[in-house]
PDB file of N, CA and C in Angstrom:
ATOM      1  N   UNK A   1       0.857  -1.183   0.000  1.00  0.00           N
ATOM      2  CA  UNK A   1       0.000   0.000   0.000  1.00  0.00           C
ATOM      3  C   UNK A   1       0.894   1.234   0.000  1.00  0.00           C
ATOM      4  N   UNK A   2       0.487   2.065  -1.225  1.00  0.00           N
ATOM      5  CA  UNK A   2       1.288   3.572  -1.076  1.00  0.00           C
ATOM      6  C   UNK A   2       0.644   4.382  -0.304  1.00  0.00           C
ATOM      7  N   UNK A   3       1.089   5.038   0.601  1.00  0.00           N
ATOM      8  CA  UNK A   3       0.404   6.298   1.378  1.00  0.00           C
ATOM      9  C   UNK A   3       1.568   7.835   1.106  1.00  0.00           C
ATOM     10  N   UNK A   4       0.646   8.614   0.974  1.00  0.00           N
ATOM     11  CA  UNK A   4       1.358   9.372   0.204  1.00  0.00           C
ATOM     12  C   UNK A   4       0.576  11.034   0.609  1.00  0.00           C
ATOM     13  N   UNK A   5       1.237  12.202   1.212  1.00  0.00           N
ATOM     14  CA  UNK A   5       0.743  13.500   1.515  1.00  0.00           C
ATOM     15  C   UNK A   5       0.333  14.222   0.347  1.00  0.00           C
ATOM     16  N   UNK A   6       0.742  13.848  -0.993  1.00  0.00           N
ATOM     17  CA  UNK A   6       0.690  14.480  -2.139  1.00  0.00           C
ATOM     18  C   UNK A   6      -1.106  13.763  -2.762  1.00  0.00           C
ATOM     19  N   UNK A   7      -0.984  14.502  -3.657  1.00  0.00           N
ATOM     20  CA  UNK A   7      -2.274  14.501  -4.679  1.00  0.00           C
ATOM     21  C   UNK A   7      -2.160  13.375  -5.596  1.00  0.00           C
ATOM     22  N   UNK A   8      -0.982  13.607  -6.231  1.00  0.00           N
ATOM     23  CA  UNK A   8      -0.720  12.607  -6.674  1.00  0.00           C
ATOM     24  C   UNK A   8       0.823  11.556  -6.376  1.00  0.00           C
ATOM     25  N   UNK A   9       1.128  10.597  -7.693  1.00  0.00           N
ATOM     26  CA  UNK A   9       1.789   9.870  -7.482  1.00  0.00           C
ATOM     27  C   UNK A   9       2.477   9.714  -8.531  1.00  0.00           C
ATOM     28  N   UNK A  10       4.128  10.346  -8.435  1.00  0.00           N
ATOM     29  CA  UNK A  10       4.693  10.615  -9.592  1.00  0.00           C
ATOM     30  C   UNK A  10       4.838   9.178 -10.296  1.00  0.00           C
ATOM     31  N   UNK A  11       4.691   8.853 -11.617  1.00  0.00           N
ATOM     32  CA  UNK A  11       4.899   8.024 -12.582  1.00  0.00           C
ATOM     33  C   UNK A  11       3.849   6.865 -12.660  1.00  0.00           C
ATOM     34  N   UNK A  12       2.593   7.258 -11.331  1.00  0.00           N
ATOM     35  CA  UNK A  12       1.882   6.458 -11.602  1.00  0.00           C
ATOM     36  C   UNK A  12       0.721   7.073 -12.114  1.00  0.00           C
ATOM     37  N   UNK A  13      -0.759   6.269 -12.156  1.00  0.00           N
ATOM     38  CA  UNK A  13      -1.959   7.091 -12.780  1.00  0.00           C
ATOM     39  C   UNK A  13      -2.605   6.390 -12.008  1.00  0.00           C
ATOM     40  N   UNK A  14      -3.651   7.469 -11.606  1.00  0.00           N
ATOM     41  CA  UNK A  14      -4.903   6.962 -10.882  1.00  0.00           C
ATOM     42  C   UNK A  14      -5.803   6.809 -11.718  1.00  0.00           C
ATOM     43  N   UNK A  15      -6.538   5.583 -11.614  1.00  0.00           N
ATOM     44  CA  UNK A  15      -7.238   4.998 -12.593  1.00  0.00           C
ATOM     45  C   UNK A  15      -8.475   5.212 -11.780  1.00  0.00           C
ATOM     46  N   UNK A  16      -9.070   5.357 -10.494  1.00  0.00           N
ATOM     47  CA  UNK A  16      -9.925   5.561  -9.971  1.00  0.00           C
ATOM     48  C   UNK A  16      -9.944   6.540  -8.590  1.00  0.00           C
ATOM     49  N   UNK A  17     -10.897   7.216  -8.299  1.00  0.00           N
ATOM     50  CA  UNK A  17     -10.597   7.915  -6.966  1.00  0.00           C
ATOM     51  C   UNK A  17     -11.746   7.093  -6.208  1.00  0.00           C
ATOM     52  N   UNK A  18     -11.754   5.617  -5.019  1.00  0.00           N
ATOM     53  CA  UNK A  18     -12.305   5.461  -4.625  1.00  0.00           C
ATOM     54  C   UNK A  18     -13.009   5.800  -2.892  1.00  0.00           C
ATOM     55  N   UNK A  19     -12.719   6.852  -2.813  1.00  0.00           N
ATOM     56  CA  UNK A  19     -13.675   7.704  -1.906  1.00  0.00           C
ATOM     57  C   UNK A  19     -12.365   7.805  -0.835  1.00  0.00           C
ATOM     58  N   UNK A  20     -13.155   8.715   0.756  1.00  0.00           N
ATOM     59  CA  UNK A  20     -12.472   9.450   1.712  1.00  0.00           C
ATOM     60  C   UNK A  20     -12.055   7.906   2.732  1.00  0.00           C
ATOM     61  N   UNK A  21     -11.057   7.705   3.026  1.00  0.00           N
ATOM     62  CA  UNK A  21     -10.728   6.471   4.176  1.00  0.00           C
ATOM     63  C   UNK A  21     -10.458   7.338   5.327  1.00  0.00           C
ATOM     64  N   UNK A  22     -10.331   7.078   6.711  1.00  0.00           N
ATOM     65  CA  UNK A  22      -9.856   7.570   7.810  1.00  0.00           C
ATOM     66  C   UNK A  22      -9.364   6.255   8.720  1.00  0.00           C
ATOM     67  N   UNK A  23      -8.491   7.084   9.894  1.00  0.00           N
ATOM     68  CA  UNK A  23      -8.543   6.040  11.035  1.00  0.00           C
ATOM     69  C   UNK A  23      -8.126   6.677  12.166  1.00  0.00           C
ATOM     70  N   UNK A  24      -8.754   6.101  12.921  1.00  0.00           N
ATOM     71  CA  UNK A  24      -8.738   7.186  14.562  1.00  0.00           C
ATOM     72  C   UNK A  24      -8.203   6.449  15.902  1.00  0.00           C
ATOM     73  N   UNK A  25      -7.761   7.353  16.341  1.00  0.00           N
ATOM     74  CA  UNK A  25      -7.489   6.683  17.864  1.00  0.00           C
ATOM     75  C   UNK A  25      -7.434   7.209  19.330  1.00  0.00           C
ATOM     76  N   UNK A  26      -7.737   7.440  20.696  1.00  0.00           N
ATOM     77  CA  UNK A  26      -7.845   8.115  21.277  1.00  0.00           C
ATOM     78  C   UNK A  26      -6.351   7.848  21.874  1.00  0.00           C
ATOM     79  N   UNK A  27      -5.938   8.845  22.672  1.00  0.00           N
ATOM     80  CA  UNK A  27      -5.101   8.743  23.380  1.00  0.00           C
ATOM     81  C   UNK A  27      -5.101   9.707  24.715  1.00  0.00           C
ATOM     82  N   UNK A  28      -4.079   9.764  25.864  1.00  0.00           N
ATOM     83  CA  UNK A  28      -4.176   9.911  27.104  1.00  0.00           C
ATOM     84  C   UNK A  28      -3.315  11.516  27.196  1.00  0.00           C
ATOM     85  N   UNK A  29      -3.344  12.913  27.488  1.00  0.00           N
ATOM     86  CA  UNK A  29      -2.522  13.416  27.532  1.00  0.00           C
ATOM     87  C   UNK A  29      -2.424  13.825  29.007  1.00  0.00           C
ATOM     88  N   UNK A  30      -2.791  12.980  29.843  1.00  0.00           N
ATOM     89  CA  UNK A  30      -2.571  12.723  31.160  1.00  0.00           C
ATOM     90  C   UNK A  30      -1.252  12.492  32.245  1.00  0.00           C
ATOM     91  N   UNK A  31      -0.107  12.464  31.302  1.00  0.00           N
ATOM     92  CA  UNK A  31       1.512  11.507  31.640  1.00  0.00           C
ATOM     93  C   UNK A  31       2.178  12.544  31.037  1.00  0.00           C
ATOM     94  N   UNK A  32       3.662  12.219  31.903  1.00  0.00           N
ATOM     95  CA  UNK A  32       4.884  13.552  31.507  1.00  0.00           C
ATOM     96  C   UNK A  32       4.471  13.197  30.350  1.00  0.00           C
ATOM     97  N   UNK A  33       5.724  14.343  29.354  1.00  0.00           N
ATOM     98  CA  UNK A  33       5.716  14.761  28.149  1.00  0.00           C
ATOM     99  C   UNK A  33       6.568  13.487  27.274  1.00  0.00           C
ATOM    100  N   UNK A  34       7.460  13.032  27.934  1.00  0.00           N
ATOM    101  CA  UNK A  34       8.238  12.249  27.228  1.00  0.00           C
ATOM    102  C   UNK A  34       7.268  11.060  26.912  1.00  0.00           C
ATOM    103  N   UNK A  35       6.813  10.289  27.879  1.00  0.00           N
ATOM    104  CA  UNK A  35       5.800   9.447  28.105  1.00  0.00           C
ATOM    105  C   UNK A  35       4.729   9.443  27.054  1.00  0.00           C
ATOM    106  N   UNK A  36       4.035  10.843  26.624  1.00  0.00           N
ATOM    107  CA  UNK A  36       2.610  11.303  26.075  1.00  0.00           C
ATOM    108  C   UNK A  36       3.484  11.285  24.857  1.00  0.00           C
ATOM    109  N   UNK A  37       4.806  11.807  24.457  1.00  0.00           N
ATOM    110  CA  UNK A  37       5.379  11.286  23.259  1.00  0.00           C
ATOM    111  C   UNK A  37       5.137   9.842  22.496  1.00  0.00           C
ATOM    112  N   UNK A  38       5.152   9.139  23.091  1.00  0.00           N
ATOM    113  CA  UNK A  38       5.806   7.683  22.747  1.00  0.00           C
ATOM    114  C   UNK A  38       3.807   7.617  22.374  1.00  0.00           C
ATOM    115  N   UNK A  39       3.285   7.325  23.659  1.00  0.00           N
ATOM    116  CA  UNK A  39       1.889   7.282  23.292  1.00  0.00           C
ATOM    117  C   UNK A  39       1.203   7.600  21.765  1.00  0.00           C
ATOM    118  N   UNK A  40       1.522   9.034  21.560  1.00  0.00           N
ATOM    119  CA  UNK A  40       1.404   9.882  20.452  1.00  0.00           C
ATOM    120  C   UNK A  40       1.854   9.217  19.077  1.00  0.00           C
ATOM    121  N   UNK A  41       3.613   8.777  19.418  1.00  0.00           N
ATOM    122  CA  UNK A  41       3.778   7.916  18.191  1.00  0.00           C
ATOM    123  C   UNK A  41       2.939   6.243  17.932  1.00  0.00           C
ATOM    124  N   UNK A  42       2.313   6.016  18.709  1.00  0.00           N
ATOM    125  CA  UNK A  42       1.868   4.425  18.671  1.00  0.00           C
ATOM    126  C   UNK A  42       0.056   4.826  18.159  1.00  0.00           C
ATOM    127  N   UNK A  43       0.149   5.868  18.792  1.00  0.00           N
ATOM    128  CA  UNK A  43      -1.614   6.178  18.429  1.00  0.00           C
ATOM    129  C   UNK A  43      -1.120   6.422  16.863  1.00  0.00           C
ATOM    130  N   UNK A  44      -0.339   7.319  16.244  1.00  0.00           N
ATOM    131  CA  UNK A  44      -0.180   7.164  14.784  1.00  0.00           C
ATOM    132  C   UNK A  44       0.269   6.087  13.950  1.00  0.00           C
ATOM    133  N   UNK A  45       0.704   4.900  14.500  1.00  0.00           N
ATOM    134  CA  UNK A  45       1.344   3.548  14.141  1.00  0.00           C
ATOM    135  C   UNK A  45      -0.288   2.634  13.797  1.00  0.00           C
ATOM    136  N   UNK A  46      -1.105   3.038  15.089  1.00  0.00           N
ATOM    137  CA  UNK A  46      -2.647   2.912  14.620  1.00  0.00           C
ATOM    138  C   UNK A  46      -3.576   3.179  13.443  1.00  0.00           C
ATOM    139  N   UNK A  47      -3.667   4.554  13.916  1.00  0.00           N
ATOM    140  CA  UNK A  47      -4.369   5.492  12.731  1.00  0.00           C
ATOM    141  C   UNK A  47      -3.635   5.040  11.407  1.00  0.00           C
ATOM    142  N   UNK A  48      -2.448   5.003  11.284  1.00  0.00           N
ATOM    143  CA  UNK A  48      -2.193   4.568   9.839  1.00  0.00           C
ATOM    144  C   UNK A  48      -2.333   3.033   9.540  1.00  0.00           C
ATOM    145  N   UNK A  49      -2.418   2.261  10.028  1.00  0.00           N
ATOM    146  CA  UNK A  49      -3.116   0.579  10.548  1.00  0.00           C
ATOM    147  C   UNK A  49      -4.325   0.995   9.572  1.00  0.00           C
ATOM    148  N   UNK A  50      -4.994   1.470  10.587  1.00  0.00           N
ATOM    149  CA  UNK A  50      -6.734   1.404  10.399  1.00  0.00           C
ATOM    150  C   UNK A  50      -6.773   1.820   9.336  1.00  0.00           C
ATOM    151  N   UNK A  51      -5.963   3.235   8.605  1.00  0.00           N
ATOM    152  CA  UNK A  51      -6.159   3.946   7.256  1.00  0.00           C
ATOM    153  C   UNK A  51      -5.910   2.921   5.982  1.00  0.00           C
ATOM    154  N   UNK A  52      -4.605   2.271   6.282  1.00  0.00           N
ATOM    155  CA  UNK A  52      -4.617   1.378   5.365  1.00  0.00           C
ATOM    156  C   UNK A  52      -5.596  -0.133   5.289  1.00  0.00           C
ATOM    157  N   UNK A  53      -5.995  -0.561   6.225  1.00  0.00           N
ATOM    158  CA  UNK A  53      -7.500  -1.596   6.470  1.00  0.00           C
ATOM    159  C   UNK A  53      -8.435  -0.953   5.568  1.00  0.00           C
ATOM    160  N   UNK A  54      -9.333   0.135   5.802  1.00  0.00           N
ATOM    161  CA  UNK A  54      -9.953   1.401   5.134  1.00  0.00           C
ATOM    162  C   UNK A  54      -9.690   1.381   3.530  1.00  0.00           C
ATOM    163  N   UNK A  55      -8.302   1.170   3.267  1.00  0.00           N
ATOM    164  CA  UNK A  55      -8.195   1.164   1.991  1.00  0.00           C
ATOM    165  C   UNK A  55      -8.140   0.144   1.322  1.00  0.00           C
ATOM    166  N   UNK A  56      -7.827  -1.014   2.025  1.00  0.00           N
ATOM    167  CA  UNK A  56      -7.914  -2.639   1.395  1.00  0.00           C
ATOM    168  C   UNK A  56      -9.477  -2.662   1.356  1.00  0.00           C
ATOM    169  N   UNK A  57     -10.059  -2.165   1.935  1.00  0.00           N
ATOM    170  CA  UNK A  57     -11.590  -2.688   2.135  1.00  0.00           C
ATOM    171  C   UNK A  57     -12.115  -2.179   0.691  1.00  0.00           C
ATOM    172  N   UNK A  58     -11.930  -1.111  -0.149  1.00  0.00           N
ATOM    173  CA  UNK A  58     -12.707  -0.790  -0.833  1.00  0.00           C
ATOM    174  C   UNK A  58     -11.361  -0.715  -2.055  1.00  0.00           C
ATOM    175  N   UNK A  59     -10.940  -1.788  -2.133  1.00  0.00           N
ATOM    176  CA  UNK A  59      -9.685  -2.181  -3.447  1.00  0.00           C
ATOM    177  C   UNK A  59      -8.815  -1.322  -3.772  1.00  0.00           C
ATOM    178  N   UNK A  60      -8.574  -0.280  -3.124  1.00  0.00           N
ATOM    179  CA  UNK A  60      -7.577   0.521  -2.878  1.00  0.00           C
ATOM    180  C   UNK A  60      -6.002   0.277  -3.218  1.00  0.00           C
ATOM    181  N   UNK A  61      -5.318   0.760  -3.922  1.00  0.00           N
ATOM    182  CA  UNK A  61      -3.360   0.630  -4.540  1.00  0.00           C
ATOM    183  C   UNK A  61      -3.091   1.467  -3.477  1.00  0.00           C
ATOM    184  N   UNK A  62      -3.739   2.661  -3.148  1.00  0.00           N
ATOM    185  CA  UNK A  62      -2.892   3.632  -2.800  1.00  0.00           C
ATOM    186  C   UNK A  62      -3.723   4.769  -1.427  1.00  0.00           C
ATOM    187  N   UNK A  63      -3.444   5.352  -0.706  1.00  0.00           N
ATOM    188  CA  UNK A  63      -4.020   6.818  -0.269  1.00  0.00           C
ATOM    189  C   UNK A  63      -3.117   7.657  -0.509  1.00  0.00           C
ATOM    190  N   UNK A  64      -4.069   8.930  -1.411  1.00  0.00           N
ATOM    191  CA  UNK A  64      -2.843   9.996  -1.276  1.00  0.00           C
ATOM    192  C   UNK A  64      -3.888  11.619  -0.517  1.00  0.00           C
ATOM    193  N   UNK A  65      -3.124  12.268  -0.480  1.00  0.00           N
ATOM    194  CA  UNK A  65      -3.546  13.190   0.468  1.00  0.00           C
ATOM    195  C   UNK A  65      -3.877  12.966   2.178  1.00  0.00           C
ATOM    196  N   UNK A  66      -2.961  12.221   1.998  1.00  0.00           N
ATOM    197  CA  UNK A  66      -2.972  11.802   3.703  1.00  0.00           C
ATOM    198  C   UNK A  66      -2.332  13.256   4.538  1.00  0.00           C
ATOM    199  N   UNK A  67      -3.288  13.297   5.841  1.00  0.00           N
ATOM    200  CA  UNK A  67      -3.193  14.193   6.950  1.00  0.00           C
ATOM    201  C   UNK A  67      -3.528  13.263   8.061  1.00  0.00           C
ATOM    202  N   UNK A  68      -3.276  14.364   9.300  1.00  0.00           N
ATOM    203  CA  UNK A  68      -3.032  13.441  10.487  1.00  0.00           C
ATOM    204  C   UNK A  68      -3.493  14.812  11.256  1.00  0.00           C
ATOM    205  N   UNK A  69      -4.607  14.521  12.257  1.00  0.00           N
ATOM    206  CA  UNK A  69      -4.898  16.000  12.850  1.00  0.00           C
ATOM    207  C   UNK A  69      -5.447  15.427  14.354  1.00  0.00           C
ATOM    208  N   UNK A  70      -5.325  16.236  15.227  1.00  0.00           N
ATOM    209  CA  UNK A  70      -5.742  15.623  16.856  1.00  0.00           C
ATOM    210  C   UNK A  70      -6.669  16.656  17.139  1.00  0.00           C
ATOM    211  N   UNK A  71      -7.353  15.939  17.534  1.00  0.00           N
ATOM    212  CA  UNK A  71      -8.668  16.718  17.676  1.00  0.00           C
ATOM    213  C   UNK A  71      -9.153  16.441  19.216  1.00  0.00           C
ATOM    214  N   UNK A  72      -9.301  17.992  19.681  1.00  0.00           N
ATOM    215  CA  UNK A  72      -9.495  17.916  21.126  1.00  0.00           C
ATOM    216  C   UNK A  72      -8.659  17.193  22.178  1.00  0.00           C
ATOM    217  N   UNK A  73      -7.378  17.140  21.881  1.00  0.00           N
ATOM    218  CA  UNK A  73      -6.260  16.794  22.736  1.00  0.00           C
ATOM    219  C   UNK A  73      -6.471  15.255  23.154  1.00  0.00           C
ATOM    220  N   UNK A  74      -7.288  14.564  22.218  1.00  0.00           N
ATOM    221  CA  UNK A  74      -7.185  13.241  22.452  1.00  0.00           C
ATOM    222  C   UNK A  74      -7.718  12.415  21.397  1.00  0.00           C
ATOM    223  N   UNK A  75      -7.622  12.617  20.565  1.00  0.00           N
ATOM    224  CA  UNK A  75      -8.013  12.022  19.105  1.00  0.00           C
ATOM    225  C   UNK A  75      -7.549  12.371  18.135  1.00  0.00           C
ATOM    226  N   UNK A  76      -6.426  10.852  17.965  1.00  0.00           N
ATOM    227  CA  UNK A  76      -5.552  11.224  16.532  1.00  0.00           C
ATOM    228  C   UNK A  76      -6.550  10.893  15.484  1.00  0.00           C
ATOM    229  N   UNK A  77      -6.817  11.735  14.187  1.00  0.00           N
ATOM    230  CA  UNK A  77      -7.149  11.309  12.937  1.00  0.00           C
ATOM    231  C   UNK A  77      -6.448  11.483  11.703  1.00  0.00           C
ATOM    232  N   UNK A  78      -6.457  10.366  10.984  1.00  0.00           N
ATOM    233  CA  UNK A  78      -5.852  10.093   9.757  1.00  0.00           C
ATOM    234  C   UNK A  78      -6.548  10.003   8.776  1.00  0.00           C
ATOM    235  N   UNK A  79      -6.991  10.926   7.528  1.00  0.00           N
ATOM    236  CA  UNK A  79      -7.721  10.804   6.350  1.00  0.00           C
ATOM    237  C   UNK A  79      -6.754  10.918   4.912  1.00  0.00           C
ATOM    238  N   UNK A  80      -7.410  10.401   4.094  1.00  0.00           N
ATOM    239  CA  UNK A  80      -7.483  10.529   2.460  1.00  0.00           C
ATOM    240  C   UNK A  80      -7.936   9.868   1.745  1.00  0.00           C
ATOM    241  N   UNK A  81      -7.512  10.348   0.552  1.00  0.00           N
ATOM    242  CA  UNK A  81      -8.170   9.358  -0.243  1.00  0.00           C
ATOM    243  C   UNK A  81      -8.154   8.258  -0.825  1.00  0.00           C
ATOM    244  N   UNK A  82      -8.545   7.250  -1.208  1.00  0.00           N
ATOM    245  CA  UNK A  82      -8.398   5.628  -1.589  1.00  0.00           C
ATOM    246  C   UNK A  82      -8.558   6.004  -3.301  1.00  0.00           C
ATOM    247  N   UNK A  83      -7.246   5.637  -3.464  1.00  0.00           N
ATOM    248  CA  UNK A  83      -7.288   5.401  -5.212  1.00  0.00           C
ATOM    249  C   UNK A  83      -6.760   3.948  -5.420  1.00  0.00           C
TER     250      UNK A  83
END
């Protein structure tokens, strides 16, 4: 699976844009900083899990326009699109 921040995908062609995928995860910002680090990286080791599941599900090569945004200090989200 390609995941990719860009629009597109140099030298390849999107032959289909099959819709918006996401994947989410809560996390704790309750613990020192170093601690809420590590957390932070495993909640995104997730979210990109689930994003790519998301994209096998609906025959997906690729996501491109991938973002990653935390919402309300405890919810990582990961979207784009499934081509």
């Amino acid at each position: 699976m390609i995941l990719a921040t860009v629009q597109y995908i140099e030298g390849k062609r999107i032959a289909e844009y099959l819709g918006i995928v996401t994947g989410t995860d809560m996390y704790a910002m309750t613990v020192p900083t170093k601690k809420c680090n590590e957390m932070l990286r495993i909640s995104m080791e997730k979210v990109t899990h689930q994003l790519v599941l998301s994209a096998e599900a609906v025959g997906a090569d690729a996501v491109i326009g991938v973002t990653f945004s935390v919402m309300e200090n405890m919810w990582l989200v990961a979207t784009g699109t499934a081509v």
